[in-house]
Protein backbone atom coordinates (compact mmCIF):
# COMPACT_ATOMS: atom_id res chain seq x y z
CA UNK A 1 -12.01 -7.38 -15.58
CA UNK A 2 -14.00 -9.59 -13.56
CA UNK A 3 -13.20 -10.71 -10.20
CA UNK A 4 -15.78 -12.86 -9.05
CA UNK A 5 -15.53 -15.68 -7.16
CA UNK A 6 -17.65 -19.11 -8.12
CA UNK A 7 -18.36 -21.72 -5.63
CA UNK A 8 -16.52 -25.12 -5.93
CA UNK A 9 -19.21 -27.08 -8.18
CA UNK A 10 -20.90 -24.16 -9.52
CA UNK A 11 -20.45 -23.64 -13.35
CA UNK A 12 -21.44 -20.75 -15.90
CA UNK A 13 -21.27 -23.58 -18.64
CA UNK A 14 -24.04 -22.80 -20.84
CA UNK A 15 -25.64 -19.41 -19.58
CA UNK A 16 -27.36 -17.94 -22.00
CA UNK A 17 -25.05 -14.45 -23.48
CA UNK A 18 -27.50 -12.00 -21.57
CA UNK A 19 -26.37 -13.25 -18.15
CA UNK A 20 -22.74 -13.87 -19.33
CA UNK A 21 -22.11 -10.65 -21.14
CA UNK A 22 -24.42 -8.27 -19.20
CA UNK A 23 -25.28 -9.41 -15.61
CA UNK A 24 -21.84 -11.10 -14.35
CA UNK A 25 -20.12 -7.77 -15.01
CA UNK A 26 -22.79 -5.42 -13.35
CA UNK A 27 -23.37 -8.25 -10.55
CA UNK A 28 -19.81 -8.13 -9.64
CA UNK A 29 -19.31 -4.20 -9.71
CA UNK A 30 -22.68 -3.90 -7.93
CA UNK A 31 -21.40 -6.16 -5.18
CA UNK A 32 -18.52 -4.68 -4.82
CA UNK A 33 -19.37 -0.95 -4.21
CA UNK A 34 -22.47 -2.71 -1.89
CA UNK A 35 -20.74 -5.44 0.04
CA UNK A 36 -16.63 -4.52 -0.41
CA UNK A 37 -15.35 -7.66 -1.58
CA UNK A 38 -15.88 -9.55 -4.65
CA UNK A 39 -19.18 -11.28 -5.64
CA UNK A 40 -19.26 -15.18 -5.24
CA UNK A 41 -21.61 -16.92 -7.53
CA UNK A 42 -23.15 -19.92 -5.47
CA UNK A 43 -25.09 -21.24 -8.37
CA UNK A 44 -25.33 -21.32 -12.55
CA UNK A 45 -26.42 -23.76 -14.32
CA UNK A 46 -25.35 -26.52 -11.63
CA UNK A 47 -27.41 -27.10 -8.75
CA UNK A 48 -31.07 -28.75 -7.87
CA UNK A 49 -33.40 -25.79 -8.24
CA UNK A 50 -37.13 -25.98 -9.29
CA UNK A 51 -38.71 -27.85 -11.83
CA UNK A 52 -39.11 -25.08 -14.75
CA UNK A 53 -35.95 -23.06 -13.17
CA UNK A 54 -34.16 -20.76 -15.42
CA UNK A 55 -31.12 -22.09 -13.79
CA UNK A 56 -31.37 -24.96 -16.35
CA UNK A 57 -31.84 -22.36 -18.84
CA UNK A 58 -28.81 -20.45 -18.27
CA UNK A 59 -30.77 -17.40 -17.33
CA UNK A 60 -30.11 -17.49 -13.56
CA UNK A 61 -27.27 -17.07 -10.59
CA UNK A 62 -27.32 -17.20 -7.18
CA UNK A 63 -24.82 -15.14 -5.42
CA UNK A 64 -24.15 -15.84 -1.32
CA UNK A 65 -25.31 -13.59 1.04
CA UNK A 66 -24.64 -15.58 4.01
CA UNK A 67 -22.23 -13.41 5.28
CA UNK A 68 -24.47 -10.23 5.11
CA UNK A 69 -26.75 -8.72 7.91
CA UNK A 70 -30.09 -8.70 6.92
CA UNK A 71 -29.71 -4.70 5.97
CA UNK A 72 -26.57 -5.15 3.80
CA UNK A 73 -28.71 -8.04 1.94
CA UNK A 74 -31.75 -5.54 0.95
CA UNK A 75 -29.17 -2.93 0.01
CA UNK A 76 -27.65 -5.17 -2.26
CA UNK A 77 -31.10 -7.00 -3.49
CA UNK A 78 -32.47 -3.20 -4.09
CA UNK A 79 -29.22 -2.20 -6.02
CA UNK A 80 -28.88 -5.25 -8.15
CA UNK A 81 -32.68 -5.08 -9.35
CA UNK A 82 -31.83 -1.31 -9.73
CA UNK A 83 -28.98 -1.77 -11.88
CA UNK A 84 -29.82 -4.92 -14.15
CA UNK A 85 -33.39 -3.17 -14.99
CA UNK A 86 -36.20 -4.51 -16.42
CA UNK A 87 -36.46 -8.03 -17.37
CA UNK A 88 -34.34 -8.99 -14.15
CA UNK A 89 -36.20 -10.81 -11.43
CA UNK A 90 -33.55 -10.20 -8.35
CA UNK A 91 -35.44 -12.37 -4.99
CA UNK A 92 -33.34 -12.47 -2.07
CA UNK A 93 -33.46 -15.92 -0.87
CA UNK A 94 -32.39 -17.23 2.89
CA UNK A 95 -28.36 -18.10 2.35
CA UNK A 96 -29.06 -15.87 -1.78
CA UNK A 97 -29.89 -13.81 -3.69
CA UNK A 98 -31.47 -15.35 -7.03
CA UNK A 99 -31.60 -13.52 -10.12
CA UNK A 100 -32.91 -14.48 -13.38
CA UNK A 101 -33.37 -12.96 -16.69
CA UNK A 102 -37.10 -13.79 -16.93
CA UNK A 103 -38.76 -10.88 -19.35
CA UNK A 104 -42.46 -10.25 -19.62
């Protein structure tokens, strides 16, 4: 079961099944054998992002990393691309990491 966290005002309304079914699970158990705690999901399909994001596709998340020393953040950016596998762009942003399902 799922115990990720989503920041007030973020939503998972309309992701696209790929992210829904496949990433949130293997985000959160990533997270939490990386970080200890529970993943919290900053961004879905909410937000302001780029013009042409896959955010307003439903094919991306942001998950916080604010918290995180800069070491614990590439352990977790290197484990999530690692786990998700091809077709999964993971880019570790200042206060996220973004991943999007974005397949050549």
């Amino acid at each position: 079961e799922m115990a990720m966290d989503l920041k007030q005002g973020a939503s998972l309304n309309g992701l696209d099944p790929i992210v829904y079914v496949y990433a949130l699970p293997a985000i959160d158990a990533i997270h939490r054998v990386v970080v200890g705690r529970d993943a919290i999901i900053t961004a879905g399909t909410d937000g302001k992002h780029m013009v042409g994001s896959l955010h307003y596709r439903g094919r991306a998340l942001d998950v916080r990393t604010r918290d995180l020393t800069a070491a614990k953040k590439q352990e977790l950016r290197d484990a999530l691309a690692r786990g998700l596998g091809p077709g999964w762009d993971v880019v570790s942003e200042p206060t996220h990491i973004h991943i999007e399902y974005d397949p050549k």
